[in-house]
N, C-alpha and C. Protein backbone atom coordinates (compact mmCIF):
# COMPACT_ATOMS: atom_id res chain seq x y z
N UNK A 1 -128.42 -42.95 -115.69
CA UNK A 1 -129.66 -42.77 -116.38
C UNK A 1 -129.40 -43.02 -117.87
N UNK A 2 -130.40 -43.49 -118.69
CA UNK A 2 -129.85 -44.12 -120.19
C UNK A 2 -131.71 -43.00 -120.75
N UNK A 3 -130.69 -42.46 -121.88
CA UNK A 3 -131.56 -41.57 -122.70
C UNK A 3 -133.19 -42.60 -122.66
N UNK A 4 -133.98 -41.97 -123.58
CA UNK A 4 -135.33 -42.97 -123.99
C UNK A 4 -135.43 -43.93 -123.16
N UNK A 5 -135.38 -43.75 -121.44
CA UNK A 5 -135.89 -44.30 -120.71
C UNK A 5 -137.12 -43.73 -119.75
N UNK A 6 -137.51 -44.35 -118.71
CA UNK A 6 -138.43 -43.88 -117.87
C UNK A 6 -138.19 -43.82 -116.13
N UNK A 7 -136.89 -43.36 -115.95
CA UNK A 7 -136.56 -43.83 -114.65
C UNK A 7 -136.76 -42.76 -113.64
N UNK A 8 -136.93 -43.22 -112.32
CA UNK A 8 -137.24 -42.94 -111.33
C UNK A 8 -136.23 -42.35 -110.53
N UNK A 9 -136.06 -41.26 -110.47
CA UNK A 9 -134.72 -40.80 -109.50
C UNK A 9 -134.95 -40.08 -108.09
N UNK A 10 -134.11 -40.90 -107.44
CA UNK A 10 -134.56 -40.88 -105.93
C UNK A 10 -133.50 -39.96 -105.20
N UNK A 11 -133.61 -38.57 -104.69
CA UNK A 11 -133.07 -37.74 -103.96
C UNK A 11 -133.10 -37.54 -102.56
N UNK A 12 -132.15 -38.07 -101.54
CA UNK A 12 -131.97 -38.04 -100.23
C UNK A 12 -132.05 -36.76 -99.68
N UNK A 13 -132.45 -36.31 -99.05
CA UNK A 13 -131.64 -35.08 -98.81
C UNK A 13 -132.28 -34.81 -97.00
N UNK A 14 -131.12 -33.82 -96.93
CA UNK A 14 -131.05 -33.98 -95.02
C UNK A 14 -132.21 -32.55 -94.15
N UNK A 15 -133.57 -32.43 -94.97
CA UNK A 15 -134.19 -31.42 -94.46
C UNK A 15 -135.68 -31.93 -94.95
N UNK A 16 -136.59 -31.99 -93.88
CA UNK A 16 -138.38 -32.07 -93.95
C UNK A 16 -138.59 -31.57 -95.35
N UNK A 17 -139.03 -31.90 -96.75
CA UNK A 17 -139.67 -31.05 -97.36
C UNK A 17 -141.13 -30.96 -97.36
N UNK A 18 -141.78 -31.90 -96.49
CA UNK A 18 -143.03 -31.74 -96.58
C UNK A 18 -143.90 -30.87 -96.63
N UNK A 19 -143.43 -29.97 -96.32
CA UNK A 19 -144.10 -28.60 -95.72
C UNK A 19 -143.68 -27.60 -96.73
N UNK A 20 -142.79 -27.75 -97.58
CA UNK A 20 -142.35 -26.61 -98.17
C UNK A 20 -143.77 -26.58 -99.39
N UNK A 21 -143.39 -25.43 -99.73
CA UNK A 21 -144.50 -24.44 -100.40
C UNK A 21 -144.32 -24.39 -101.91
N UNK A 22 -143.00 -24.13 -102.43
CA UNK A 22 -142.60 -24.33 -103.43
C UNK A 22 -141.31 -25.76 -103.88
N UNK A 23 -141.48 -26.27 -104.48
CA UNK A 23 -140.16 -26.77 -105.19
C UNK A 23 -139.63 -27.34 -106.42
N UNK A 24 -138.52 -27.02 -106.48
CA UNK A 24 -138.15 -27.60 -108.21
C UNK A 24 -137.27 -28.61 -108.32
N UNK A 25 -137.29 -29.40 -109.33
CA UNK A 25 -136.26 -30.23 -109.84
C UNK A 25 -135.73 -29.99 -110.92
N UNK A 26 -134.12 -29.20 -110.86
CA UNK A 26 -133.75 -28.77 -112.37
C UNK A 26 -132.61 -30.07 -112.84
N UNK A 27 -133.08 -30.13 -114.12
CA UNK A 27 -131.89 -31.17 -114.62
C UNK A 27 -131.16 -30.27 -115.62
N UNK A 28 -129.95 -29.92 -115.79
CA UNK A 28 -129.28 -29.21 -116.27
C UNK A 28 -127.84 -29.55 -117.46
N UNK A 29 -127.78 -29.22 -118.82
CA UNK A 29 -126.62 -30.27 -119.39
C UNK A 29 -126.21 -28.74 -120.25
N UNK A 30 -125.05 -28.50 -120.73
CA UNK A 30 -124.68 -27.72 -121.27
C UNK A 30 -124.95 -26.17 -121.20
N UNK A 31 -125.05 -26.02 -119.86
CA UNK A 31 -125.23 -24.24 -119.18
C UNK A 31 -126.75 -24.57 -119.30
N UNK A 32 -127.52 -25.06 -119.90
CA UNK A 32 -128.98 -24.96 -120.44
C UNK A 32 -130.04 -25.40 -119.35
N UNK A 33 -131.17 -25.12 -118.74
CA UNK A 33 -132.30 -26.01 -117.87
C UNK A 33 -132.92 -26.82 -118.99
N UNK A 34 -132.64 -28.33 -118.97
CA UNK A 34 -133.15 -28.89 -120.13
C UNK A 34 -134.48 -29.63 -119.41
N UNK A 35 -134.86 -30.05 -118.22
CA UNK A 35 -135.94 -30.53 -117.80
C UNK A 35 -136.03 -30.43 -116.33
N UNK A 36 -137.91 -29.38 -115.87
CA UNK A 36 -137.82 -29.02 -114.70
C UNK A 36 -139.29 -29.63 -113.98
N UNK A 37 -139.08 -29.73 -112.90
CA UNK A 37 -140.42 -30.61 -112.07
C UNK A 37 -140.43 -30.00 -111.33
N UNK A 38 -142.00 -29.27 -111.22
CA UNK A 38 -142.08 -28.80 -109.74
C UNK A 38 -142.61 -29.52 -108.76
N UNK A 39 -143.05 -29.07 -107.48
CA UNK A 39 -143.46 -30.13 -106.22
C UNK A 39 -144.70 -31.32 -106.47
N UNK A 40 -145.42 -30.88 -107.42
CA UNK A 40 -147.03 -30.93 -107.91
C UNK A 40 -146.53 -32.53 -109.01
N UNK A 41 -145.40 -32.70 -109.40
CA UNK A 41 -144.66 -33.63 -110.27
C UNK A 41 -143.86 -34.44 -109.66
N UNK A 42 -143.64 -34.40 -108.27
CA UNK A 42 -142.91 -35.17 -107.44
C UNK A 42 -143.71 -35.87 -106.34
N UNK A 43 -143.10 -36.71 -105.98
CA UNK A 43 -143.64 -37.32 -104.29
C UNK A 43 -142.70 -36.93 -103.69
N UNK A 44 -142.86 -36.05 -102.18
CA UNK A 44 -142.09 -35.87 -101.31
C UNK A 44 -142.50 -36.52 -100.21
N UNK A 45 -141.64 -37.40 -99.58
CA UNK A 45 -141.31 -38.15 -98.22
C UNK A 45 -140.73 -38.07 -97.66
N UNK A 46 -140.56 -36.72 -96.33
CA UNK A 46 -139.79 -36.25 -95.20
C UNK A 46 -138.53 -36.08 -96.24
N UNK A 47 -137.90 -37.29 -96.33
CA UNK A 47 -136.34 -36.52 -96.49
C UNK A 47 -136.07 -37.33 -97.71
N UNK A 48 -137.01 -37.67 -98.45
CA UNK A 48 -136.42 -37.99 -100.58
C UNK A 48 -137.54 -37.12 -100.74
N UNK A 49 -136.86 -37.06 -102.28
CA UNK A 49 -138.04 -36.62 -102.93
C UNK A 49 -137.82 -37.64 -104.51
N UNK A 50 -138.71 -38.19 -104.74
CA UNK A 50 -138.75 -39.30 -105.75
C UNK A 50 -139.41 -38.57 -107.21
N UNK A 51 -138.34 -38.09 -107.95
CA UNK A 51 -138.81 -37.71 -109.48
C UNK A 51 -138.77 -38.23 -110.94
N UNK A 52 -140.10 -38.76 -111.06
CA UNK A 52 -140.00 -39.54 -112.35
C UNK A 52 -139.94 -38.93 -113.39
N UNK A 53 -139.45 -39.26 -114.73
CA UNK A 53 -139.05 -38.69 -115.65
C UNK A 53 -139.90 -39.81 -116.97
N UNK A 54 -139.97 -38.99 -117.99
CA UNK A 54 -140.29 -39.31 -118.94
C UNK A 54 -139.65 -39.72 -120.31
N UNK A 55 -139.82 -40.91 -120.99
CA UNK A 55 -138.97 -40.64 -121.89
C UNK A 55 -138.76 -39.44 -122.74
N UNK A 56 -140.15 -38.75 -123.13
CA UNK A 56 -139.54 -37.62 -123.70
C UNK A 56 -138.18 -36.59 -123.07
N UNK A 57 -138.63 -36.86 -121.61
CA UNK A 57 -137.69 -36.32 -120.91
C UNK A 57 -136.39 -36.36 -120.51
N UNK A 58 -136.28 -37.75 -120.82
CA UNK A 58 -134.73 -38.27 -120.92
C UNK A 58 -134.29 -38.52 -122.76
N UNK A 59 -134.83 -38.12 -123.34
CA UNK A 59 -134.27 -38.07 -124.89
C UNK A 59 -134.06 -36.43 -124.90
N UNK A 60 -134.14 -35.76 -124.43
CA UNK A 60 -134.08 -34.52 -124.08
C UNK A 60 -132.03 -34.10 -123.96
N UNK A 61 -131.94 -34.56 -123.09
CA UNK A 61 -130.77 -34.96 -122.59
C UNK A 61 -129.54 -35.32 -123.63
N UNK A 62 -128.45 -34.67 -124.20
CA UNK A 62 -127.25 -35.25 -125.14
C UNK A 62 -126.65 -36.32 -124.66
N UNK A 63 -125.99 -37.03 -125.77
CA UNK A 63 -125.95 -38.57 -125.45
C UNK A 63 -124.23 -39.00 -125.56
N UNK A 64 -123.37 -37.10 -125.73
CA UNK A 64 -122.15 -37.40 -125.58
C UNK A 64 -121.73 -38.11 -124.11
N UNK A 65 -120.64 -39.19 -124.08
CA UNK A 65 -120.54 -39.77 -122.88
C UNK A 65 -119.51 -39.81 -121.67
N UNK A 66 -119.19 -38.26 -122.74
CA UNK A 66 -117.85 -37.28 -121.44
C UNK A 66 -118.79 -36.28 -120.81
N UNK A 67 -120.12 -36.03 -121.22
CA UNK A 67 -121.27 -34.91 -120.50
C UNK A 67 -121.79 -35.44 -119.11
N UNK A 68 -122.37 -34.78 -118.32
CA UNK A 68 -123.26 -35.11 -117.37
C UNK A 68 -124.80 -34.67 -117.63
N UNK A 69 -125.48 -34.69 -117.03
CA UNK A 69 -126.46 -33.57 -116.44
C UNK A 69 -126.37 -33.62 -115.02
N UNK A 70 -126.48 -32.11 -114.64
CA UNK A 70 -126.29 -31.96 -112.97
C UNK A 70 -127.72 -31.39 -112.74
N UNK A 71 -127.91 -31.83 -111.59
CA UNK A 71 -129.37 -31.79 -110.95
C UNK A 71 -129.28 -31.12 -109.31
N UNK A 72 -130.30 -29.97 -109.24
CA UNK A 72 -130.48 -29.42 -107.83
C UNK A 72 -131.67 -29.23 -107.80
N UNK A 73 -132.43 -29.32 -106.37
CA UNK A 73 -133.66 -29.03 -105.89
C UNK A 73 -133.21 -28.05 -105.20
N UNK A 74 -134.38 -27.16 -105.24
CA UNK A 74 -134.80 -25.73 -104.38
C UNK A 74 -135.93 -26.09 -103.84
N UNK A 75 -136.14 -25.17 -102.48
CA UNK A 75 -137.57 -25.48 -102.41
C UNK A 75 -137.62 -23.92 -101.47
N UNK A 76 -138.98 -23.40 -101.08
CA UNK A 76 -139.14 -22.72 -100.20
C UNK A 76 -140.62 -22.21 -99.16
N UNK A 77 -139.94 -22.62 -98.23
CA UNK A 77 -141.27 -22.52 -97.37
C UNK A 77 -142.44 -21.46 -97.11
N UNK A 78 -143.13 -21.85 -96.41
CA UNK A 78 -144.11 -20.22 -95.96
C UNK A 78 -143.76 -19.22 -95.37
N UNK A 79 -142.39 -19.89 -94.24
CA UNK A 79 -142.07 -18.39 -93.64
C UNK A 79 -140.75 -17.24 -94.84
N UNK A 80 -140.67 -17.96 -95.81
CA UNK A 80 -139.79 -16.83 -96.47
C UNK A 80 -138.71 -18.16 -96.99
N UNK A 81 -138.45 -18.91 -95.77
CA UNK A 81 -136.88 -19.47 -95.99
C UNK A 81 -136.73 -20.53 -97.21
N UNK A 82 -135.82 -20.19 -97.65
CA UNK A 82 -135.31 -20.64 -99.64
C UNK A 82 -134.36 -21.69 -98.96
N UNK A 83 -134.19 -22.81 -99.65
CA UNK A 83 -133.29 -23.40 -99.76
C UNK A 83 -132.48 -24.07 -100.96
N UNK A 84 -131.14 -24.78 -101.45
CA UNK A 84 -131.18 -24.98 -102.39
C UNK A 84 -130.04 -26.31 -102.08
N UNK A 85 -130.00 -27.78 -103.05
CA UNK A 85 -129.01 -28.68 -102.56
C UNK A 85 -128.03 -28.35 -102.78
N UNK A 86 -127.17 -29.56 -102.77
CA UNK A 86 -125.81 -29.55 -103.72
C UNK A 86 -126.17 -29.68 -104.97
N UNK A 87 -125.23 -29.21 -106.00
CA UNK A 87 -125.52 -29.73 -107.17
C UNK A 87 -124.95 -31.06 -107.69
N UNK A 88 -125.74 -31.70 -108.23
CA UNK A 88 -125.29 -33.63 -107.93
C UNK A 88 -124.93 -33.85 -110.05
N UNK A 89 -124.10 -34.42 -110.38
CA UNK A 89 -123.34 -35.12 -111.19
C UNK A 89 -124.42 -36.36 -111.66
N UNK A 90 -124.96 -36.36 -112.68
CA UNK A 90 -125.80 -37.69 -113.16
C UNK A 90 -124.97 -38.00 -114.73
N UNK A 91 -124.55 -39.01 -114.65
CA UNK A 91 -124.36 -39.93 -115.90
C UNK A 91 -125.10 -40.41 -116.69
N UNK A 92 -125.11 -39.92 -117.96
CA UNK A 92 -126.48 -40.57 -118.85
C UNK A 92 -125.58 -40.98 -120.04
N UNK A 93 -126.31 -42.55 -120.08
CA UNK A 93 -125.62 -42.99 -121.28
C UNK A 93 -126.77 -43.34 -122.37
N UNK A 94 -126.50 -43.73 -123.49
CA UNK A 94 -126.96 -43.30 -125.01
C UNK A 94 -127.77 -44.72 -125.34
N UNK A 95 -128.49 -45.11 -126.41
CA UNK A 95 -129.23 -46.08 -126.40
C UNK A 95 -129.08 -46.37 -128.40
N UNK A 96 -129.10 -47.29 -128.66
CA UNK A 96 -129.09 -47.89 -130.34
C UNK A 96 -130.58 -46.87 -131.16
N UNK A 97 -131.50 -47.49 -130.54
CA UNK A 97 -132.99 -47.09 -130.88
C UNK A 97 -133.45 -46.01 -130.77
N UNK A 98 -132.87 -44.73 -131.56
CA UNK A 98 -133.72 -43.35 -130.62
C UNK A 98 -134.97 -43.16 -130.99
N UNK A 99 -135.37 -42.01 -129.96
CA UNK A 99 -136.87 -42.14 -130.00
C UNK A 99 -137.95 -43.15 -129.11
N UNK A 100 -138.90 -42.19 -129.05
CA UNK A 100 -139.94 -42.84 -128.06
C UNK A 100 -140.01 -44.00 -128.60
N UNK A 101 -140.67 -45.12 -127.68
CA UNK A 101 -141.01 -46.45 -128.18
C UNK A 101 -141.97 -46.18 -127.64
């Protein structure tokens, strides 16, 4: 992912979310929740869930290029049951031009 962009990040994952009731997308960089999407901000399709991001949302993000941001979805259904992924490793690299264009 490259800061002051607009990209589309596509999450596999091995369980129906269609049905779930709640869910989040946390993007996470330095202990901090720096940008979160709930279900209402996503498209879910059986087993991705496709979350677009904004540039504000990816200038958000530090642009050192030994950092990550790590990203997990939760979600939880009607009968009670919570779930939560792995937590996944994203590479974001830095751009000349900062700032929205």
């Amino acid at each position: 992912m490259r800061r002051g962009t607009t990209p589309i990040i596509i999450f596999n994952v091995d369980i129906d979310l269609t049905e779930a009731e709640v869910v989040y997308v946390t993007f996470r960089q330095n202990k901090e929740n720096i940008v979160e999407k709930d279900k209402s901000e996503c498209t879910i399709e059986s087993s991705r869930i496709i979350v677009p991001l904004t540039q504000e949302d990816t200038l958000l993000f530090g642009h050192d290029p030994r950092q990550t941001v790590c990203a997990q979805i939760r979600a939880r259904f009607t009968n009670g049951e919570a779930i939560a992924s792995n937590i996944l490793q994203i590479r974001v690299k830095d751009i000349l031009k900062d700032g929205e264009i």
